[in-house]
Each structure stands twice: as C-alpha cells, then as structure tokens.
N, C-alpha and C. Protein backbone atom coordinates (compact mmCIF):
# COMPACT_ATOMS: atom_id res chain seq x y z
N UNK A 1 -52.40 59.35 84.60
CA UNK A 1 -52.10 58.43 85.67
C UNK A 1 -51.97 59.18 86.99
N UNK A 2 -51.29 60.35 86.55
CA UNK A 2 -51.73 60.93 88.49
C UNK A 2 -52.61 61.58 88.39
N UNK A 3 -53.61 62.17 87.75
CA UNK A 3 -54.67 62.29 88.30
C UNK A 3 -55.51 61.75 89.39
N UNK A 4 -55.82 59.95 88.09
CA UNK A 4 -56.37 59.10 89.00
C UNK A 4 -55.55 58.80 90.25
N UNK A 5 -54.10 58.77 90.75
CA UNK A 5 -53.87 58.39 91.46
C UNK A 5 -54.27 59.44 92.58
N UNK A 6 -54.05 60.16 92.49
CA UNK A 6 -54.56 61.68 93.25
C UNK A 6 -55.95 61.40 93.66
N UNK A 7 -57.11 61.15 92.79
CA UNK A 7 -58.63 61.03 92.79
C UNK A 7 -58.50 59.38 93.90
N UNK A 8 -57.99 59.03 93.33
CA UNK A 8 -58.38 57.77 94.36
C UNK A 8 -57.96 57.62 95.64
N UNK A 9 -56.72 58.62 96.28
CA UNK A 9 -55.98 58.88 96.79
C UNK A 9 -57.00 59.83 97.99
N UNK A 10 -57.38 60.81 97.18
CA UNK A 10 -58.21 61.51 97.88
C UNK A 10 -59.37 61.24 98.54
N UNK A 11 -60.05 60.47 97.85
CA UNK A 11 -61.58 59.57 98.48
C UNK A 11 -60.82 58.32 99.14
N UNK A 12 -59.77 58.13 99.21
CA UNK A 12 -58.99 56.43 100.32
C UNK A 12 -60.59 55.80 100.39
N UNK A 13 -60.74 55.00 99.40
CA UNK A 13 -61.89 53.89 99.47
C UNK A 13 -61.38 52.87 99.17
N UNK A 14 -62.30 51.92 98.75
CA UNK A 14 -62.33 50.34 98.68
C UNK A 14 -61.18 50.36 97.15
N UNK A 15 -61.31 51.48 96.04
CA UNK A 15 -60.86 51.19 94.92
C UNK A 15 -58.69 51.57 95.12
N UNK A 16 -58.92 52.57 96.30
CA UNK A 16 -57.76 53.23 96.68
C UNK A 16 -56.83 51.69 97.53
N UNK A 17 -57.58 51.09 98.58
CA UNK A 17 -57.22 50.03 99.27
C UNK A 17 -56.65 48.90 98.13
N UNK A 18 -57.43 48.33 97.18
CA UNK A 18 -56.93 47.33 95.97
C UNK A 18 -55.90 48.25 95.38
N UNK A 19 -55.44 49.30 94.65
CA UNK A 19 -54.60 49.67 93.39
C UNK A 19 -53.86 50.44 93.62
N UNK A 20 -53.84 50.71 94.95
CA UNK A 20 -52.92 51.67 95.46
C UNK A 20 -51.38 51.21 94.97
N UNK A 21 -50.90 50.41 95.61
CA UNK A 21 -48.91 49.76 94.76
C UNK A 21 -49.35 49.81 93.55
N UNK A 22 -49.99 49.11 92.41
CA UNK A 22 -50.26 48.99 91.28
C UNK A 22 -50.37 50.53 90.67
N UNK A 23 -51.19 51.67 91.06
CA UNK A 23 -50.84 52.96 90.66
C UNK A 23 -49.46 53.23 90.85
N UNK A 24 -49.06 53.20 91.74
CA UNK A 24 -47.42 53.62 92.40
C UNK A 24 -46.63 53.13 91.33
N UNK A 25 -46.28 51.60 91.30
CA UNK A 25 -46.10 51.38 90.11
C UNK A 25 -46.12 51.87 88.35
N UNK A 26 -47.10 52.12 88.18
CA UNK A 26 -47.19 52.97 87.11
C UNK A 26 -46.78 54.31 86.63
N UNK A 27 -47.07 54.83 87.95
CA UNK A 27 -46.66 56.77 88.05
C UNK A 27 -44.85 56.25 87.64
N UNK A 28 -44.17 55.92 88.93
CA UNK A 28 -42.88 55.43 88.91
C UNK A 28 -42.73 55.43 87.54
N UNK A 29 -42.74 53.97 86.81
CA UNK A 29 -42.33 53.68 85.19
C UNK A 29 -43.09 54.72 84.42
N UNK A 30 -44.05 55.60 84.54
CA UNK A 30 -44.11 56.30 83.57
C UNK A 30 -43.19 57.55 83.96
N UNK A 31 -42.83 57.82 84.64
CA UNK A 31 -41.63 59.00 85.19
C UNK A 31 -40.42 58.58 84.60
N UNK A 32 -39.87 57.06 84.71
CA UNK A 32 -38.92 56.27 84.66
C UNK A 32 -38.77 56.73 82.91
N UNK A 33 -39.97 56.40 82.38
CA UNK A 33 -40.19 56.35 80.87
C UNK A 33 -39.76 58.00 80.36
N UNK A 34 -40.37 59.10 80.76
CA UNK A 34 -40.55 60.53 80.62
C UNK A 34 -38.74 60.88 80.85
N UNK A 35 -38.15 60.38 81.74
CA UNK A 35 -36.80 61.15 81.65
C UNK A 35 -35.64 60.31 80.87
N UNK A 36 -36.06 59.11 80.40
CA UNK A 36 -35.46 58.47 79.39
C UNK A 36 -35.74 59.01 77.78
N UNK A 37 -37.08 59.44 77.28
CA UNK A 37 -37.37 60.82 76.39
C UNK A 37 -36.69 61.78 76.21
N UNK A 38 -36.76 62.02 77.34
CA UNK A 38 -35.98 63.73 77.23
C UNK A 38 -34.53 63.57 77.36
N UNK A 39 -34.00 62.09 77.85
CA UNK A 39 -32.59 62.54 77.33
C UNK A 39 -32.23 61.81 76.44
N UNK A 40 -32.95 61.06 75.75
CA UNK A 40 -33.33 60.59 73.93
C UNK A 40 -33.19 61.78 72.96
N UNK A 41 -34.18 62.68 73.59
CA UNK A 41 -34.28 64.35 72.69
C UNK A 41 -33.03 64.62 72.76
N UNK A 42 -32.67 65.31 74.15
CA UNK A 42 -31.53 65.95 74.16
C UNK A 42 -30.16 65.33 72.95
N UNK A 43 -30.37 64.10 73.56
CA UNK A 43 -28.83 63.57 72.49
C UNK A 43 -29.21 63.69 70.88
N UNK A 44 -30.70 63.64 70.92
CA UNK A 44 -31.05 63.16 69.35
C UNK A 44 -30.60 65.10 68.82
N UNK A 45 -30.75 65.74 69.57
CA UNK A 45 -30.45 67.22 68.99
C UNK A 45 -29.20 67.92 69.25
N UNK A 46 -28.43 67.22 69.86
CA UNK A 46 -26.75 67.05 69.33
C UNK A 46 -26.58 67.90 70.98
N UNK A 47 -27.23 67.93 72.04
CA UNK A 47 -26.54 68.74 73.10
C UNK A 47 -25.18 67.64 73.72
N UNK A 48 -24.39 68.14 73.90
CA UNK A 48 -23.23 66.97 74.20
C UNK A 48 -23.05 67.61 76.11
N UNK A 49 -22.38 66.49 77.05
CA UNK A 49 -22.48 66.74 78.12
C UNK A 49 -21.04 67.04 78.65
C-alpha cells in the first residue's frame, strides 16, 4: 500500500487526483492495524508494562 501510494504520488496524475484520501485512508488503518499486532504479540508473550 505505500508503495502504490508513493508511485501514484510521484507521477500526481489523473489516477493520483481520484484515490488520493482513499490511499490515505488505507496506509492510516493499515498502520492503525500493524501497531495493534505488535502489541497483541507483545502481551501474547507475557512482556508486562
């Protein structure tokens, strides 16, 4: 997902103008998603805070 957002980002064309929020969106919740994981792991392997 950031790749493409990067690639489309970089050429700012007609495909960058439509999906631009809609990428944003995605990067966001998949970040959102990635640090909810890792502190899934963490607890699932007993680190206490």
């Amino acid at each position: 997902m950031l790749i493409l957002g990067m690639g489309s980002f970089a050429k700012s064309g007609e495909f960058y103008r439509r999906n631009a929020n809609r990428l944003m969106r995605w990067r966001v919740g998949l970040q959102a998603l990635s640090v909810v994981l890792f502190f899934a792991y963490l607890f699932s392997i007993g680190i206490k805070w």
